[in-house]
Protein backbone atom coordinates (compact mmCIF):
# COMPACT_ATOMS: atom_id res chain seq x y z
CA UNK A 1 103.55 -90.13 61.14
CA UNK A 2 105.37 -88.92 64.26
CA UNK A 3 104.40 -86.94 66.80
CA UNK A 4 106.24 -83.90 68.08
CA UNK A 5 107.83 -83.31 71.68
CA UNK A 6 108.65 -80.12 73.18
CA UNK A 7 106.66 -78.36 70.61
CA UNK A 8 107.50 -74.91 70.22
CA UNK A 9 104.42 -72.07 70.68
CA UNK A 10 103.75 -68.80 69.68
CA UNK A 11 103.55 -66.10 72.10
CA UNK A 12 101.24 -63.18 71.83
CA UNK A 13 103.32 -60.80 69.41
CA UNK A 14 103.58 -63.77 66.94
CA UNK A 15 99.91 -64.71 66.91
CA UNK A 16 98.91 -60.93 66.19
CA UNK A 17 101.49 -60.83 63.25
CA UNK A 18 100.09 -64.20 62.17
CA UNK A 19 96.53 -62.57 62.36
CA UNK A 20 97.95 -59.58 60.56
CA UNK A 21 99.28 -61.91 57.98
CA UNK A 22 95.65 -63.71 57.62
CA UNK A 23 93.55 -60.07 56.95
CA UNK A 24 96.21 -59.03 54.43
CA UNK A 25 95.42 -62.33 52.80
CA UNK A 26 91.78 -62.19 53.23
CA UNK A 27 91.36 -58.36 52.42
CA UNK A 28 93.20 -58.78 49.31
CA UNK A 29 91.50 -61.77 47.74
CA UNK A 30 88.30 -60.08 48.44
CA UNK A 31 89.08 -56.94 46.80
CA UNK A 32 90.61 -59.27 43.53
CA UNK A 33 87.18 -61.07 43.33
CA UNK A 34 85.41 -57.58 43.86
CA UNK A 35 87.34 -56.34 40.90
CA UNK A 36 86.70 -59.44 39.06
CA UNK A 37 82.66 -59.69 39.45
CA UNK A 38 82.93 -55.69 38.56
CA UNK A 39 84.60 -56.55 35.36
CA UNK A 40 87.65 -54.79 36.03
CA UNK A 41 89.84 -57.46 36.17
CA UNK A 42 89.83 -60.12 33.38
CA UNK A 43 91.89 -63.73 34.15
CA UNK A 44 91.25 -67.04 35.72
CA UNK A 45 91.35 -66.92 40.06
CA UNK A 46 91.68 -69.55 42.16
CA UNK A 47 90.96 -68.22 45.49
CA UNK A 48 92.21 -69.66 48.68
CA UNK A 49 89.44 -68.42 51.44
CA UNK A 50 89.49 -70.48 54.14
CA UNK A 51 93.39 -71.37 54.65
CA UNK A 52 94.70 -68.42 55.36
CA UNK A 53 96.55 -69.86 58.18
CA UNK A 54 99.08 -71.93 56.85
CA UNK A 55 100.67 -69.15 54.73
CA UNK A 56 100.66 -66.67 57.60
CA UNK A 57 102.08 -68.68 60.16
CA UNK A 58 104.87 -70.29 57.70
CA UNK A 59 105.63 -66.81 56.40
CA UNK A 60 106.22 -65.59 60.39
CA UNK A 61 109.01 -68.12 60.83
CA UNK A 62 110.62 -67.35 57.49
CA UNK A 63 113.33 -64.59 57.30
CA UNK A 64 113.30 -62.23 54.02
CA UNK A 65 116.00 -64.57 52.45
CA UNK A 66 113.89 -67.79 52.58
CA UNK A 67 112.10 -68.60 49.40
CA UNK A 68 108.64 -70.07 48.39
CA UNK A 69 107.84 -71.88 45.00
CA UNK A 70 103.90 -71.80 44.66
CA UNK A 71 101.46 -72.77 42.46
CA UNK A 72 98.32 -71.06 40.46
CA UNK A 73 95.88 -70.53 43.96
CA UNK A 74 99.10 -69.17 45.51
CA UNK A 75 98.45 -65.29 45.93
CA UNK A 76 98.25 -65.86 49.49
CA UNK A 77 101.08 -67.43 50.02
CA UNK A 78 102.97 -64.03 48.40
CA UNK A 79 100.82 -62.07 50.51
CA UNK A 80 101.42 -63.84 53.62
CA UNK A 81 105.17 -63.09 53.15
CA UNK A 82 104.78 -59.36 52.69
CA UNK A 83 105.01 -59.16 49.53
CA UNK A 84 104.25 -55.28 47.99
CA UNK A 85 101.05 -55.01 46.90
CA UNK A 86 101.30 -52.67 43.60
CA UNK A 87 103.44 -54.45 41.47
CA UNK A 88 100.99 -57.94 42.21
CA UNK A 89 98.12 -55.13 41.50
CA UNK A 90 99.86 -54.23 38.21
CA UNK A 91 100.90 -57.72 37.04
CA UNK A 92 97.59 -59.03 37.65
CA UNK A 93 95.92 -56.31 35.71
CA UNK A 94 98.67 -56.88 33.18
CA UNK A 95 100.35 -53.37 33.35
CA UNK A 96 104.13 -52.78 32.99
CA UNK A 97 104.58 -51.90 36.49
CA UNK A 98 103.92 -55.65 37.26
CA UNK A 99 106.28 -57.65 38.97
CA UNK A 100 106.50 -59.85 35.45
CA UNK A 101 106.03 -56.45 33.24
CA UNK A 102 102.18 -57.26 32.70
CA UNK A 103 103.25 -60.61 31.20
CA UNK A 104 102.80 -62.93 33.51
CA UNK A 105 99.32 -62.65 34.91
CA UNK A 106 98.48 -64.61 38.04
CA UNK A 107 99.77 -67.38 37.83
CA UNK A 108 103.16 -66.37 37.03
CA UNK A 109 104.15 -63.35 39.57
CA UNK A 110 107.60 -63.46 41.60
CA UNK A 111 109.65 -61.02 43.66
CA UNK A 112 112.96 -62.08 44.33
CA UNK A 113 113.74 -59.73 46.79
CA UNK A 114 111.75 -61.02 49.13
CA UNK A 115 112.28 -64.61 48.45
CA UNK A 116 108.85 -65.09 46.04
CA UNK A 117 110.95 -67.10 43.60
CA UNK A 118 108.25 -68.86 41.54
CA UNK A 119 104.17 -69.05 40.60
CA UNK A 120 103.65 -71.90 38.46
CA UNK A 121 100.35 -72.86 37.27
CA UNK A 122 102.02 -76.53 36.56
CA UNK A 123 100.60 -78.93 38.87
CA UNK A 124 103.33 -80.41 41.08
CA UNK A 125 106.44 -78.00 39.36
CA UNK A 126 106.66 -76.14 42.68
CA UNK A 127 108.67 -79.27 44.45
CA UNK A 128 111.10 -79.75 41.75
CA UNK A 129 111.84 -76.03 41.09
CA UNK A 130 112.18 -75.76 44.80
CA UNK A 131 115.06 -78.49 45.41
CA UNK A 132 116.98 -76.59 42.67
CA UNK A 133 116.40 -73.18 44.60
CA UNK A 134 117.78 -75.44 47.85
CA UNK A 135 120.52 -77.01 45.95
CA UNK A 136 121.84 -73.77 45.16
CA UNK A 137 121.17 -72.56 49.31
CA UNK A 138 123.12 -75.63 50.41
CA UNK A 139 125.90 -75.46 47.33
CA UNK A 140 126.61 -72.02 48.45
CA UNK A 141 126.37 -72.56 52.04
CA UNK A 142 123.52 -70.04 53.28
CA UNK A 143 121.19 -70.95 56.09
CA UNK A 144 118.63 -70.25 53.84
CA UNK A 145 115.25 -72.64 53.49
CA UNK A 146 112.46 -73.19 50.84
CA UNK A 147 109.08 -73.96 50.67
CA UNK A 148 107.25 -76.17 47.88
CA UNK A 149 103.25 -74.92 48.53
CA UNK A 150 101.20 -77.77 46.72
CA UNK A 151 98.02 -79.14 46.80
CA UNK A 152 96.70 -82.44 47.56
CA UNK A 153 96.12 -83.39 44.42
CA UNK A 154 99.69 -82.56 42.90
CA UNK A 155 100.68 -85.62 45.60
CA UNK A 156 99.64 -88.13 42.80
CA UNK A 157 101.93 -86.21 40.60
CA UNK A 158 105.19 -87.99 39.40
CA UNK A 159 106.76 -84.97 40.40
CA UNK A 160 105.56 -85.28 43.91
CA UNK A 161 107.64 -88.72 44.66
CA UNK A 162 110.79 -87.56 42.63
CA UNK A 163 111.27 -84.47 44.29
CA UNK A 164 110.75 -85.97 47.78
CA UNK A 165 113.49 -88.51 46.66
CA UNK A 166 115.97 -86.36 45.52
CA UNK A 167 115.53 -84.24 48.47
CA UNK A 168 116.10 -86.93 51.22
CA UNK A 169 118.75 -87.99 49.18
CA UNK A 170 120.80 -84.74 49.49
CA UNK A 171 119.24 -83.55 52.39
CA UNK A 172 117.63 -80.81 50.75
CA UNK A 173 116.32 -77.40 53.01
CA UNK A 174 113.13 -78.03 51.90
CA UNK A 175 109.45 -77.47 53.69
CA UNK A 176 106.62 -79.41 51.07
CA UNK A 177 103.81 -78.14 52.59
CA UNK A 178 100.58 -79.92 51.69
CA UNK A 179 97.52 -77.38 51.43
CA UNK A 180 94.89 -80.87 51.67
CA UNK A 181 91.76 -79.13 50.79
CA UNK A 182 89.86 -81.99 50.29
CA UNK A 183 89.79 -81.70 46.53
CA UNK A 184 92.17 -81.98 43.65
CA UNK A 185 90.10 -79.42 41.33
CA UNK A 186 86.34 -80.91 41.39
CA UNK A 187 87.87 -84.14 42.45
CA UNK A 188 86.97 -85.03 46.04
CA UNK A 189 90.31 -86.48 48.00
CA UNK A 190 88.88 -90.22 48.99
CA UNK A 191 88.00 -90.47 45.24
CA UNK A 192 91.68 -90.21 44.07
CA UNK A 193 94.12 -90.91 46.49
CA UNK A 194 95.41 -94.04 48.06
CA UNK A 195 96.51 -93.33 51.78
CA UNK A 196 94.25 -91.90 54.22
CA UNK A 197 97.02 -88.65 54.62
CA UNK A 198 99.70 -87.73 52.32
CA UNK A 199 102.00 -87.34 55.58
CA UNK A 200 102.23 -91.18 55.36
CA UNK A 201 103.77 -91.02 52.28
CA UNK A 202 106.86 -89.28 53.44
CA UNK A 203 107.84 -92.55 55.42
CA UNK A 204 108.90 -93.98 51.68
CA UNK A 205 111.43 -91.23 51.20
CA UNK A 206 112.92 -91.23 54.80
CA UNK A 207 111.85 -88.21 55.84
CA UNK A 208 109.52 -86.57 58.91
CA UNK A 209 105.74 -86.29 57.71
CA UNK A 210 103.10 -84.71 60.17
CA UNK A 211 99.34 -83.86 59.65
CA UNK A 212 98.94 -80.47 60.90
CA UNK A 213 95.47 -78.70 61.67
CA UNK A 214 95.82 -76.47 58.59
CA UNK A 215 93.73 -74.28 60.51
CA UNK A 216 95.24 -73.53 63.90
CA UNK A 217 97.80 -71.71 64.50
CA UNK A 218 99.49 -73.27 67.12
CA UNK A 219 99.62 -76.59 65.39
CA UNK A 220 100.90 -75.24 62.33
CA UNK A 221 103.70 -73.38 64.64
CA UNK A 222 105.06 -76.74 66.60
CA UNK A 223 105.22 -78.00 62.84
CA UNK A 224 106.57 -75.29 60.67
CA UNK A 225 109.08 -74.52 63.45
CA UNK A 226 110.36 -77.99 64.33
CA UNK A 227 110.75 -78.33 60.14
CA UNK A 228 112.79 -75.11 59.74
CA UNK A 229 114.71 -76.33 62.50
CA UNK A 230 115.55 -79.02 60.67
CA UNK A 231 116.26 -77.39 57.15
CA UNK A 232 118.64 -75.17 58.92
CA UNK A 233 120.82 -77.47 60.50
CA UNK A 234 121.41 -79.49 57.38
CA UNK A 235 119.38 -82.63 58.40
CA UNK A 236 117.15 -82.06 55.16
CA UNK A 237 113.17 -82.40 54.22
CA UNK A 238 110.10 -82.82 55.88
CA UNK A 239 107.00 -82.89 54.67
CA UNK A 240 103.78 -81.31 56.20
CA UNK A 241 99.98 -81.78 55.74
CA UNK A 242 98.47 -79.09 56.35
CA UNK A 243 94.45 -80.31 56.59
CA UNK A 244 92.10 -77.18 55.78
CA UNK A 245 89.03 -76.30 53.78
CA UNK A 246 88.50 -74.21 50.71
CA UNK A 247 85.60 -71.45 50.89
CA UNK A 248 84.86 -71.11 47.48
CA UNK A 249 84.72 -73.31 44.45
CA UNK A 250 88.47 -74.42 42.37
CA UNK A 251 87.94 -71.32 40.27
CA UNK A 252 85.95 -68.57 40.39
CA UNK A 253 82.64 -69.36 38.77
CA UNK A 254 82.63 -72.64 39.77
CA UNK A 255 79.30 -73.48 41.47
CA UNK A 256 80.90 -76.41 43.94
CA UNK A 257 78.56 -79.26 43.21
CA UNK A 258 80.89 -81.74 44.15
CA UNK A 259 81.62 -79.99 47.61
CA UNK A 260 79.46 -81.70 50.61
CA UNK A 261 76.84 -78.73 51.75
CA UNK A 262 77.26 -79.34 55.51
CA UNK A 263 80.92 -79.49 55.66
CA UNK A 264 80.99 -76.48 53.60
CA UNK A 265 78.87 -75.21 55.86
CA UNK A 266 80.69 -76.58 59.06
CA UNK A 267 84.03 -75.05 58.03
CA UNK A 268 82.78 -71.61 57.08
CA UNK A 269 81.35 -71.18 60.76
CA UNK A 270 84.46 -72.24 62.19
CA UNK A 271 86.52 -69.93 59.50
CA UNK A 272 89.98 -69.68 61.57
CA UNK A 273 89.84 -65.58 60.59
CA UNK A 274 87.58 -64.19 63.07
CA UNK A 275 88.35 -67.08 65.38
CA UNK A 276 91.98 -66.10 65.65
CA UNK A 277 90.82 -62.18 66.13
CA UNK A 278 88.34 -62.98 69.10
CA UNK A 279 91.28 -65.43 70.76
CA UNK A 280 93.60 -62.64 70.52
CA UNK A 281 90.76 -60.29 72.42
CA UNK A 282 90.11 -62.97 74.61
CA UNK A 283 93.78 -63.73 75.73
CA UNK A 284 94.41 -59.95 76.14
CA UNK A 285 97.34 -59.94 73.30
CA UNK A 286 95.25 -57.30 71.24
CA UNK A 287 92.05 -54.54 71.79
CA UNK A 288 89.24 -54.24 69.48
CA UNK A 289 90.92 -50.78 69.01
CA UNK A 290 93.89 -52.24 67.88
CA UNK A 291 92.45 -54.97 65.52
CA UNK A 292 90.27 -52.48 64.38
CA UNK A 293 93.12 -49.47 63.65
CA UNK A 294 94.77 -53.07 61.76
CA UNK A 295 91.69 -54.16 59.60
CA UNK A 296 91.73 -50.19 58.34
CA UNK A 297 95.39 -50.05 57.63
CA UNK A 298 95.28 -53.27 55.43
CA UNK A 299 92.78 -52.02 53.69
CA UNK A 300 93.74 -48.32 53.07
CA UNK A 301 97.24 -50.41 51.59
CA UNK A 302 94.77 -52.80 49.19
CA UNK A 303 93.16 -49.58 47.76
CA UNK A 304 95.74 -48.02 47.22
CA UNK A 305 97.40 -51.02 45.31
CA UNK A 306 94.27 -51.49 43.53
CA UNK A 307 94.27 -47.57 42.36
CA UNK A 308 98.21 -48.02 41.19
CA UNK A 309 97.56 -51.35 39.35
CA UNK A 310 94.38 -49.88 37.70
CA UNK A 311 96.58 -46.91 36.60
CA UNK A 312 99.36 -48.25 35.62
CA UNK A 313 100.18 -47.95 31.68
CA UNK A 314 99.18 -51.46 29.70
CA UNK A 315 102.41 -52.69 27.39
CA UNK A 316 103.27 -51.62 24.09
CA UNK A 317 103.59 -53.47 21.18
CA UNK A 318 107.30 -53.69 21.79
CA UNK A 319 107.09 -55.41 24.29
CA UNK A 320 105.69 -58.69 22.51
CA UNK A 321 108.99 -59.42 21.22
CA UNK A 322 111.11 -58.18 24.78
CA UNK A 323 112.28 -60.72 27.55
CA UNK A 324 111.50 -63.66 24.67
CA UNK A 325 115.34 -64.03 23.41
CA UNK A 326 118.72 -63.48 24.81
CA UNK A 327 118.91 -60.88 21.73
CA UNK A 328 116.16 -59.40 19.78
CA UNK A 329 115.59 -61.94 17.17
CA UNK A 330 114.49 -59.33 13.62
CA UNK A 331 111.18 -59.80 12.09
């Protein structure tokens, strides 16, 4: 793994828009799991509390054009780049006004306009659906980049190695980015995986790999920067571990037996949210005021999505046999 020089930082503007990017995260997954334990939401959730950092800062250095492949716990990482919040209201309550026209559900929202190209709930399919989306950036020569969000257990997939390949190979704009949790599902990372960091396996394809504090902004700035960088000018892939902890259990429901107590507990108290928000008070970039006027906006915006999803109309029966077939196929 190599180490960075002249590693760029974020100034005080950028941490407060990373910061906003973390609440908008944070206040939407609560309100999901709110609406969930409530019963008015039905489907399977995979939250991501705890690494709200690595989607925020990433989404700051992207433009609107850049894309993002993600997987089933990848809300966030549409969140983090601004997505709207109705239509992911409506699609996940399965209303037409969905992004997917109530079809797709969680695990398969996208907004194209602003560079959301793919939720897949296929462990591993974000990295090879991504080098197609950067194929097509570097076939029609745009500056754009895209990001392959994966877990640490989708680095044992088949799909893992063969997309890294092909993208060193071509010299694909690609950013994997590693969300290392510590556990593949219930499976705890030592008890599955063969390299002490997944970083070192980017050494196989020729390409950059760097274990990032998933949790700190500034880390994951030097990193995501010096990787765009990169993309950009045509040099191709890197790879990025982004080391952070998961809150809650792999779905929710899941009671987190297999998670050790005092690291759970350990990472909780040092949960990068509030730590960020007292840094920017200490360093002068923000006021309480401010952060305060912030918290309320993002949340006025998640009600209201919330209300609009709720309301939304649920699909007809015609629409069972719509978006299946080129042409309506009779009965």
């Amino acid at each position: 793994m190599a180490e960075l020089s002249n590693a760029a930082r974020p100034d005080g503007p950028a941490l407060v828009d990373i910061y906003r990017r973390m609440l908008r995260v944070e206040r939407n997954d609560d309100a999901i799991r709110a609406a969930l334990r409530r019963g008015r939401l039905q489907m399977p959730y995979y939250s991501a509390r705890g690494q709200e950092v690595i989607p925020a800062t990433i989404s700051h250095l992207l433009t609107q054009e850049d894309q993002i492949c993600t997987i089933y716990r990848g809300i966030q990482d549409m969140v983090a780049k601004d997505m709207p919040l109705k239509p992911l209201w409506a699609e996940i309550a399965g209303r037409v006004d969905g992004t997917c026209k109530g079809k797709g559900g969680p695990m398969h929202l996208t907004y194209p306009d602003m560079g959301i190209m793919v939720t897949t709930g296929i462990v591993g399919s974000s990295m090879p659906i991504a080098n197609g989306l950067a194929w097509a950036a570097q076939l029609d020569g745009s500056k754009r980049v895209v990001v392959a969000y994966f877990g640490d257990g989708a680095s044992n997939i088949g799909a893992f190695h063969e997309s890294l390949n092909m993208a060193s190979v071509w010299k694909l704009p690609v950013l994997f980015v590693c969300a290392n949790n510590g556990f593949a599902e219930h499976t705890r990372y030592e008890d599955a995986t063969s390299v002490d960091f997944i970083a070192r396996r980017a050494a196989g394809y020729g390409m950059p790999g760097f274990t990032v504090d998933g949790n700190d902004a500034d880390d994951m700035y030097a990193h995501v920067t010096a990787a765009i960088d990169r993309a950009r000018s045509g040099e191709g892939p890197t790879l990025l571990e982004c080391k952070t902890f998961r809150f809650l259990g792999h779905v929710l429901g899941d009671d987190d037996f297999y998670m050790d107590k005092e690291a759970k507990a350990a990472a909780m108290a040092a949960d990068p949210l509030p730590a960020l928000r007292a840094r920017l008070i200490a360093e002068g970039h923000a006021s309480e005021a401010d952060l305060a006027a912030l918290q309320a906006a993002i949340e006025a915006e998640v009600a209201d999505a919330q209300e609009f999803g709720m309301n939304s109309p649920v699909p007809s029966l015609d629409e069972l046999r719509r978006d299946v077939f080129a042409e309506e196929m009779p009965a």
